[in-house]
C-alpha atoms as a PDB file:
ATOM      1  CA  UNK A   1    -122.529  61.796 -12.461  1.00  0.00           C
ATOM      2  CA  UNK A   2    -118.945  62.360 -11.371  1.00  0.00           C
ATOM      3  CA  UNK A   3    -119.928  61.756  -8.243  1.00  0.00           C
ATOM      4  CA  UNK A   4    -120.992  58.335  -8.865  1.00  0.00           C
ATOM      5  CA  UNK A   5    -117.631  56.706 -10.551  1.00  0.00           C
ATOM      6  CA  UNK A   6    -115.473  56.157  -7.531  1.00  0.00           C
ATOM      7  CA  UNK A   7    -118.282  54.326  -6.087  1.00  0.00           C
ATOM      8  CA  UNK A   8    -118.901  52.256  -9.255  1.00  0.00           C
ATOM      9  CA  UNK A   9    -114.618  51.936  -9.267  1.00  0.00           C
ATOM     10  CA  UNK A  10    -115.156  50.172  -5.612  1.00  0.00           C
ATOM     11  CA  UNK A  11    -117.807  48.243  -7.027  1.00  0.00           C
ATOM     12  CA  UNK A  12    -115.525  46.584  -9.757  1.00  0.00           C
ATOM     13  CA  UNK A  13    -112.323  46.685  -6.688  1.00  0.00           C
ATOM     14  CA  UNK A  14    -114.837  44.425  -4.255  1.00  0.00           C
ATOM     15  CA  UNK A  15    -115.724  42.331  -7.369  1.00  0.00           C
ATOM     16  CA  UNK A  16    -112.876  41.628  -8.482  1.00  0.00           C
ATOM     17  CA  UNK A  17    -111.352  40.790  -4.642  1.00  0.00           C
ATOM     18  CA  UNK A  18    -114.288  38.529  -4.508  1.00  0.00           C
ATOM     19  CA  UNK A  19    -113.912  36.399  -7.553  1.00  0.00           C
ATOM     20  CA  UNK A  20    -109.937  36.431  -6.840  1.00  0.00           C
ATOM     21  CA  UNK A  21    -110.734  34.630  -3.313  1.00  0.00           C
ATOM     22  CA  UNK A  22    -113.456  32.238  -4.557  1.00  0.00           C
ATOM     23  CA  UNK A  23    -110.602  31.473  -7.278  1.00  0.00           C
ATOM     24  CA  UNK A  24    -108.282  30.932  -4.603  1.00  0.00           C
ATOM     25  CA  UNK A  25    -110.317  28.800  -2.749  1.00  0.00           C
ATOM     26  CA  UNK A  26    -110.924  26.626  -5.415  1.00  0.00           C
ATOM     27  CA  UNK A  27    -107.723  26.165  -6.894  1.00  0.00           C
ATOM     28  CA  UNK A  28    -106.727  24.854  -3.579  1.00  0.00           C
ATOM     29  CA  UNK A  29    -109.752  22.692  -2.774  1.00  0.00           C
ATOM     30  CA  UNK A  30    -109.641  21.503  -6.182  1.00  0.00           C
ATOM     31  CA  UNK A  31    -106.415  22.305  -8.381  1.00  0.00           C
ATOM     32  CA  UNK A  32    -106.099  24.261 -10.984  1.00  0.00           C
ATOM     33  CA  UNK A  33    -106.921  21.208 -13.797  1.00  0.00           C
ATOM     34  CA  UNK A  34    -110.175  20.249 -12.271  1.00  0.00           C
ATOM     35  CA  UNK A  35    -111.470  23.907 -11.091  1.00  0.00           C
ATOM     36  CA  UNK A  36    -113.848  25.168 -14.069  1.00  0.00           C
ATOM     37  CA  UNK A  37    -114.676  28.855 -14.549  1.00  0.00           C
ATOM     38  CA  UNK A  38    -118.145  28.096 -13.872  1.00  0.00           C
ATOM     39  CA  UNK A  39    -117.391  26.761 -10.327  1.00  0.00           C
ATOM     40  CA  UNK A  40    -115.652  29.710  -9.833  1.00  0.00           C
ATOM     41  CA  UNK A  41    -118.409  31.919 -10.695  1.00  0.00           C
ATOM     42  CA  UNK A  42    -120.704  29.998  -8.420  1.00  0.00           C
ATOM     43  CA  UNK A  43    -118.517  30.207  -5.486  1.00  0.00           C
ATOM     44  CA  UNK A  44    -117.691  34.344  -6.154  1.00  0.00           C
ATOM     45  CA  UNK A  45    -121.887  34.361  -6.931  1.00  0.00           C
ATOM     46  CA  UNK A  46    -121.615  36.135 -10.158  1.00  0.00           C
ATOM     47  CA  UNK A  47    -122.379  35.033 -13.890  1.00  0.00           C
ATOM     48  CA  UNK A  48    -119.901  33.244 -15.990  1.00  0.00           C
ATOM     49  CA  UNK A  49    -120.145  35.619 -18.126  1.00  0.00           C
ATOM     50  CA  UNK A  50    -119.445  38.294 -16.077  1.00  0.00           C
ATOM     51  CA  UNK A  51    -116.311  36.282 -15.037  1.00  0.00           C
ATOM     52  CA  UNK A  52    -114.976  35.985 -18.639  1.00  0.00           C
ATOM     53  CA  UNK A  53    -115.311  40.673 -18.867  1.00  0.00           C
ATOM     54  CA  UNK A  54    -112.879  40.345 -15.439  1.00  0.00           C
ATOM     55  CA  UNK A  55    -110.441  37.616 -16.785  1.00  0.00           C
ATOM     56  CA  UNK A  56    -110.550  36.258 -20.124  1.00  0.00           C
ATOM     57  CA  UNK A  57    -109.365  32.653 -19.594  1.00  0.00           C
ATOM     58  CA  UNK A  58    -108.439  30.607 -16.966  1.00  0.00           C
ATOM     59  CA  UNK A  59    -104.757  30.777 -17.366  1.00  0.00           C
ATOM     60  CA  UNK A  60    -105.089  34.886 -16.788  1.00  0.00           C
ATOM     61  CA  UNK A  61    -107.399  34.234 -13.717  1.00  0.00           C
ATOM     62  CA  UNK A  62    -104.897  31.896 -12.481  1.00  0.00           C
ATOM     63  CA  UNK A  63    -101.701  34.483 -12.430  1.00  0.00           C
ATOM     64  CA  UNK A  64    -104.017  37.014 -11.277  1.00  0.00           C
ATOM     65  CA  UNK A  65    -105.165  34.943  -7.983  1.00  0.00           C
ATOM     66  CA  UNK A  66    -101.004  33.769  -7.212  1.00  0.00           C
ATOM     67  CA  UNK A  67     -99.705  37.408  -7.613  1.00  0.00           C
ATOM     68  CA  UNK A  68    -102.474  38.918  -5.881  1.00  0.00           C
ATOM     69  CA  UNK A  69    -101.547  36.415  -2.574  1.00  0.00           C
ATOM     70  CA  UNK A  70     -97.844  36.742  -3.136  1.00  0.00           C
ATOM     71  CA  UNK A  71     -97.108  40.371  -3.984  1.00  0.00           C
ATOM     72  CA  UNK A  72     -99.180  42.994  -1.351  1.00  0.00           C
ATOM     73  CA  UNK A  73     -99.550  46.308  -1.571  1.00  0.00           C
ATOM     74  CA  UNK A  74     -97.674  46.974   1.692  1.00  0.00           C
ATOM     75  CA  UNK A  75     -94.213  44.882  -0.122  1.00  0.00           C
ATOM     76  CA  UNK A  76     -94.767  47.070  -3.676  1.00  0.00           C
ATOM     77  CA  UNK A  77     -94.755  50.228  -0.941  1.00  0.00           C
ATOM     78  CA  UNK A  78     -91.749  48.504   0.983  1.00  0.00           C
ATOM     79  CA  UNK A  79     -89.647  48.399  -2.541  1.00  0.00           C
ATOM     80  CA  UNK A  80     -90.343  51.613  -3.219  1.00  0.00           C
ATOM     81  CA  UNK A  81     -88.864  53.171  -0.194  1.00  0.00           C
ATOM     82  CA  UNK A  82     -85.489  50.818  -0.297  1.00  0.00           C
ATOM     83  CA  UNK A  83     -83.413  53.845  -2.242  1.00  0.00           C
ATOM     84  CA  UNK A  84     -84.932  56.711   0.047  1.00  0.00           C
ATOM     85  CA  UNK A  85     -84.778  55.574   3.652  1.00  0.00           C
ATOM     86  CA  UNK A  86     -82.069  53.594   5.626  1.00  0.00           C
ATOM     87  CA  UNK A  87     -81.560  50.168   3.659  1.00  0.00           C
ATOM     88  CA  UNK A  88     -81.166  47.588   6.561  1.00  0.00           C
ATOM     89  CA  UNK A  89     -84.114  48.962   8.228  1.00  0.00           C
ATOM     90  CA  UNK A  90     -86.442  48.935   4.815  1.00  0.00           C
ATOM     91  CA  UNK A  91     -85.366  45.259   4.010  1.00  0.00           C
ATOM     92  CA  UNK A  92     -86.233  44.097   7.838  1.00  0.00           C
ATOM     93  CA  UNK A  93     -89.208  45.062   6.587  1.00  0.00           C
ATOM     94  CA  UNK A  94     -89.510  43.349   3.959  1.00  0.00           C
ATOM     95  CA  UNK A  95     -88.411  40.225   5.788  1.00  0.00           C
ATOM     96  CA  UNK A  96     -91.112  41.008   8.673  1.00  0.00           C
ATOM     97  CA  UNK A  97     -93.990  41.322   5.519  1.00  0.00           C
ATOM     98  CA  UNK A  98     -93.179  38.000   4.436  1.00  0.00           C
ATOM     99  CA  UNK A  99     -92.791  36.378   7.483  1.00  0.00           C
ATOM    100  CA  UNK A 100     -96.775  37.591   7.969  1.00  0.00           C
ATOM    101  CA  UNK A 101     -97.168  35.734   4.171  1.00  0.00           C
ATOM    102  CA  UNK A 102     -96.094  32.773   5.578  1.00  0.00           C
ATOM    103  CA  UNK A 103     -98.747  32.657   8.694  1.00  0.00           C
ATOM    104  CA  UNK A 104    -101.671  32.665   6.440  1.00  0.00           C
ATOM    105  CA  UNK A 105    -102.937  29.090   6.351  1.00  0.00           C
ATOM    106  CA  UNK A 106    -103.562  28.932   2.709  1.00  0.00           C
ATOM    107  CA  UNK A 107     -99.639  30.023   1.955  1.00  0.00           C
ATOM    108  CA  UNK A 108     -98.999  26.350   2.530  1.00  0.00           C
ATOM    109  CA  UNK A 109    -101.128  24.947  -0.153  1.00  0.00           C
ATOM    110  CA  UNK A 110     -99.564  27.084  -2.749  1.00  0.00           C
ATOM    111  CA  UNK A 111     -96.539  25.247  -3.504  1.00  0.00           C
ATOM    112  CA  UNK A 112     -99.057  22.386  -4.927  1.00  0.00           C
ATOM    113  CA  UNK A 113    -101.204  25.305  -6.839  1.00  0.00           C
ATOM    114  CA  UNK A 114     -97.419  26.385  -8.319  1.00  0.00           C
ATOM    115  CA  UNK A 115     -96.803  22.648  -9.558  1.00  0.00           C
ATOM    116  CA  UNK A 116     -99.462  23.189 -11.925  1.00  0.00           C
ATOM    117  CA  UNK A 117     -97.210  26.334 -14.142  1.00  0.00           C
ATOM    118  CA  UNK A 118     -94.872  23.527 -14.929  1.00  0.00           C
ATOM    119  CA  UNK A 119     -97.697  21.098 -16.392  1.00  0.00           C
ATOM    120  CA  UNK A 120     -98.736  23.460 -18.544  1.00  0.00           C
ATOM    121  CA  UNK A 121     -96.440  25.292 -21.257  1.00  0.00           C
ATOM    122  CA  UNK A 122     -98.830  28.159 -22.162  1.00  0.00           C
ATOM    123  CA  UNK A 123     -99.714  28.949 -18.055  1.00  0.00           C
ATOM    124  CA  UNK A 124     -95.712  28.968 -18.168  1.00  0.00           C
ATOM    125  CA  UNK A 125     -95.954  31.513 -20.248  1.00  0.00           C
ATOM    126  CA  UNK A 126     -98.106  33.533 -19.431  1.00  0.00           C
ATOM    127  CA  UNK A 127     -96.659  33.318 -15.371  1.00  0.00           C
ATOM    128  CA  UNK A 128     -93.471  34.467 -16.779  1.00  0.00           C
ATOM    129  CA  UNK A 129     -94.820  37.429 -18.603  1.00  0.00           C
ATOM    130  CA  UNK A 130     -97.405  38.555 -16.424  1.00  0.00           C
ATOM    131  CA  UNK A 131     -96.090  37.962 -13.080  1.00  0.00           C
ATOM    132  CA  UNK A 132     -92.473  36.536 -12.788  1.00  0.00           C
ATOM    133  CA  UNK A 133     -90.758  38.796 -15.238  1.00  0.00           C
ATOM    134  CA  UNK A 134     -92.280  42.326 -14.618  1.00  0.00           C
ATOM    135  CA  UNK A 135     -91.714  41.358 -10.316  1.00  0.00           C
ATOM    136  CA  UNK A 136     -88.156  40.610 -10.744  1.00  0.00           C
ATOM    137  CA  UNK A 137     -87.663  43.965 -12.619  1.00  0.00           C
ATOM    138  CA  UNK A 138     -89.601  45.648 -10.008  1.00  0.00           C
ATOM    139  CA  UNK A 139     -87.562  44.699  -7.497  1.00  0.00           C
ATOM    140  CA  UNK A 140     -84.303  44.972  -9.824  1.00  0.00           C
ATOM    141  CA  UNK A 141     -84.933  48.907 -10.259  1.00  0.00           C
ATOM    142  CA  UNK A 142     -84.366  49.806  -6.231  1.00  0.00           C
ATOM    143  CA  UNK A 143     -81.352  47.741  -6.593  1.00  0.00           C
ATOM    144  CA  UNK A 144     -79.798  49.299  -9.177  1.00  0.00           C
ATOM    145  CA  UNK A 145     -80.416  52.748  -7.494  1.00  0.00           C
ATOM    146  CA  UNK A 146     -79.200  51.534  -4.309  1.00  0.00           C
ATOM    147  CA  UNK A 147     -76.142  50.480  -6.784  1.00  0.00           C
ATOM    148  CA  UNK A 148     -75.490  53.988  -7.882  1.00  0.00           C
ATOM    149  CA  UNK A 149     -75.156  55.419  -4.195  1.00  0.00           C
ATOM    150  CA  UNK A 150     -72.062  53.496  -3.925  1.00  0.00           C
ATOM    151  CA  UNK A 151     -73.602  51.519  -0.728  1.00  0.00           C
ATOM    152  CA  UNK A 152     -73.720  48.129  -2.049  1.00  0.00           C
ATOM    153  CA  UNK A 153     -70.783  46.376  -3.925  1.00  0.00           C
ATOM    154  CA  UNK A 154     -70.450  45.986  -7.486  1.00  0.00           C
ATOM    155  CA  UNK A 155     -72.854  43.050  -8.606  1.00  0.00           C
ATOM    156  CA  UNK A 156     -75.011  42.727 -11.249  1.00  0.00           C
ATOM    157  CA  UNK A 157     -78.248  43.605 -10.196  1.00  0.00           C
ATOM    158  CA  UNK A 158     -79.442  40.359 -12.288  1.00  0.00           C
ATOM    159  CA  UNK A 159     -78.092  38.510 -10.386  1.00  0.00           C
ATOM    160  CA  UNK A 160     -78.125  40.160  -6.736  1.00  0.00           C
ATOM    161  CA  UNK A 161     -81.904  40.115  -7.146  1.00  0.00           C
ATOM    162  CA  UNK A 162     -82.162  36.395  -8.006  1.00  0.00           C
ATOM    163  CA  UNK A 163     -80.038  34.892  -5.493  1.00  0.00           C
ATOM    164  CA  UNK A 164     -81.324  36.749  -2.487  1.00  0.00           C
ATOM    165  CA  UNK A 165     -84.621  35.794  -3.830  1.00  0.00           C
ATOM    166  CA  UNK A 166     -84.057  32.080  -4.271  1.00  0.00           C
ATOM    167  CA  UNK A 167     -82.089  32.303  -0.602  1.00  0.00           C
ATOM    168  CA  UNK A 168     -85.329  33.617   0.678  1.00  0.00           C
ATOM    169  CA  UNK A 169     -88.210  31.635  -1.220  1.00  0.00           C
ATOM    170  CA  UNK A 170     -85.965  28.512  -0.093  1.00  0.00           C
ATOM    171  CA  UNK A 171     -85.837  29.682   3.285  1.00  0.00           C
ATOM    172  CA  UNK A 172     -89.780  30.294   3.485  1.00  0.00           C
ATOM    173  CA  UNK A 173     -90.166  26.458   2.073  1.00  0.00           C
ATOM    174  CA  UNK A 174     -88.526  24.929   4.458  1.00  0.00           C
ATOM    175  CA  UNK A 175     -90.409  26.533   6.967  1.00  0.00           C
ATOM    176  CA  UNK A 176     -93.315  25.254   5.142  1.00  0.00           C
ATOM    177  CA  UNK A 177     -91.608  21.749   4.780  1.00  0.00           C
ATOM    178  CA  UNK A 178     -90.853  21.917   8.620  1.00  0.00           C
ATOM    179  CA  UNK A 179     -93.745  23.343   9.913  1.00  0.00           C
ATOM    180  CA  UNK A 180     -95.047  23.045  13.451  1.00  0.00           C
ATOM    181  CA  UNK A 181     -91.548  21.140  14.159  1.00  0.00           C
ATOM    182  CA  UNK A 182     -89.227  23.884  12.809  1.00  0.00           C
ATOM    183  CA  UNK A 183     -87.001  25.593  15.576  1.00  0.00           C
ATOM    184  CA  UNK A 184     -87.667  28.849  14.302  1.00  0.00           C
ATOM    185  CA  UNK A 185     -91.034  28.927  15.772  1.00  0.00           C
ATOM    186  CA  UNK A 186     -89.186  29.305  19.529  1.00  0.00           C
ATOM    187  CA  UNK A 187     -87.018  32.276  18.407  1.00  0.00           C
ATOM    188  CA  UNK A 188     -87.765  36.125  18.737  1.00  0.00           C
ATOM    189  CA  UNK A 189     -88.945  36.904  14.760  1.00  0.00           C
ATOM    190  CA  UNK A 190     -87.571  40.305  15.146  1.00  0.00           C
ATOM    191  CA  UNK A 191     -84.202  38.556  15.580  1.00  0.00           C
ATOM    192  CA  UNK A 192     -84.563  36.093  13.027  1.00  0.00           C
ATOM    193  CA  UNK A 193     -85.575  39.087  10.773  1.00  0.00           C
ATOM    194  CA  UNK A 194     -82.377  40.799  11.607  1.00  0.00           C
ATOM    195  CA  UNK A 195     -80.189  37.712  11.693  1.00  0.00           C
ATOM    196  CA  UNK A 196     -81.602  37.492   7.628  1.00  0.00           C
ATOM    197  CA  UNK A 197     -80.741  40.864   7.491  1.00  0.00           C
ATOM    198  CA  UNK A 198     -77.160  40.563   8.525  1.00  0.00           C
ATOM    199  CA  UNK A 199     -76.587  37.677   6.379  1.00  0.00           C
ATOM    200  CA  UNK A 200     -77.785  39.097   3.447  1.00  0.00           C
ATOM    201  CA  UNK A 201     -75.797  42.171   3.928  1.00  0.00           C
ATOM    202  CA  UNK A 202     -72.576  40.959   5.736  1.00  0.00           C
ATOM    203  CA  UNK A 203     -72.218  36.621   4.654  1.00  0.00           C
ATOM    204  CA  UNK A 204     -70.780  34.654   7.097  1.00  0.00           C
ATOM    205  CA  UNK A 205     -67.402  35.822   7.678  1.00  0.00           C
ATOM    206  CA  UNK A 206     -65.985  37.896  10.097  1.00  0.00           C
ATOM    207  CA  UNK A 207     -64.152  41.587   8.569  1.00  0.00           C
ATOM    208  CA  UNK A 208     -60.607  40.632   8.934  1.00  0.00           C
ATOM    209  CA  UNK A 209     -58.710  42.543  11.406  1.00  0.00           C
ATOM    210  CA  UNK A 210     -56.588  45.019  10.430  1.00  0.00           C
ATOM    211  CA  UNK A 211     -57.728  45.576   7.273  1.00  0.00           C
ATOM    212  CA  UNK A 212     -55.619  42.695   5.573  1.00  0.00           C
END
């Protein structure tokens, strides 16, 4: 019997992966208002009502489809590491994962799937409660422990977390916007990674010599 659960566990993992993919598919093909649950049990070849035990409503199937494309395993592992290893190094990383984001072909259709959280108050919601809210304090608690080692200056971690984050999400939509034509396509990504990197951690401006 015990023997038998971690294969039935798999079972519901593939299952679920599969319905989150046919979702996917269809909220890009189709957008989120005109996709039906039924279509997306079709397409993921299970029952509707086997859909509805996995995710409840449409709204929940919708979160669960964006934050399982935006936030991988391998950046939750990345975030954990930022307060144990050498920081620089750990966000390169982190960089480098979502550079890899960016080259899936579907990442470039989801800035029209986002559009939809603003048409609809209770998706809003829901996207801030399920997804947006508990990511941002994810990310918020390495931060704040990188805070207490004395490495970074003293900024709110609020805020810290936010405008790196915009910087970043801004940076990765132009690069959408831009596409084939952007410049960034001829440079080395390892040194655009670090050249992130360095702005993040250093700005703009030279030290000032001699200490003054």
């Amino acid at each position: 019997m015990a023997a038998g659960k971690p294969r039935r566990k798999q079972d519901i993992e593939k299952r679920r992966e599969e319905i989150l993919k046919a979702a996917l598919d269809l909220f890009m093909e189709k957008g989120y208002g005109v996709a039906t649950m039924p279509d997306i049990a079709k397409k993921a070849g299970v029952a509707a009502g086997t859909l509805y035990l996995y995710y409840p409503s449409k709204r929940e199937l919708f979160v669960a489809v964006v934050k399982n494309f935006i936030v991988s395993a391998s950046l939750i592992d990345l975030l954990t590491e930022m307060p144990k290893d050498d920081f620089p190094t750990v966000l390169k990383s982190i960089v480098k994962n979502r550079f890899d984001m960016v080259k899936n072909p579907d990442f470039s259709r989801v800035p029209l799937i986002m559009s939809e959280v603003q048409r609809d108050p209770e998706l809003k919601k829901l996207w801030l409660k399920d997804f947006l809210q508990p990511i941002m304090q994810q990310i918020e608690i390495p931060v704040r422990m990188m805070g207490a080692t004395k490495k970074f200056r003293e900024y709110q971690p609020e805020v810290l977390v936010r405008v790196i984050g915009g910087m970043f999400m801004g940076f990765m939509l132009l690069r959408i916007v831009e596409g084939d034509a952007s410049p960034l396509h001829k440079l080395d990504q390892d040194k655009v990674a670090d050249d992130i990197v360095n702005f993040i951690l250093h700005g703009v401006l030279n030290e000032p010599k001699g200490g003054a």
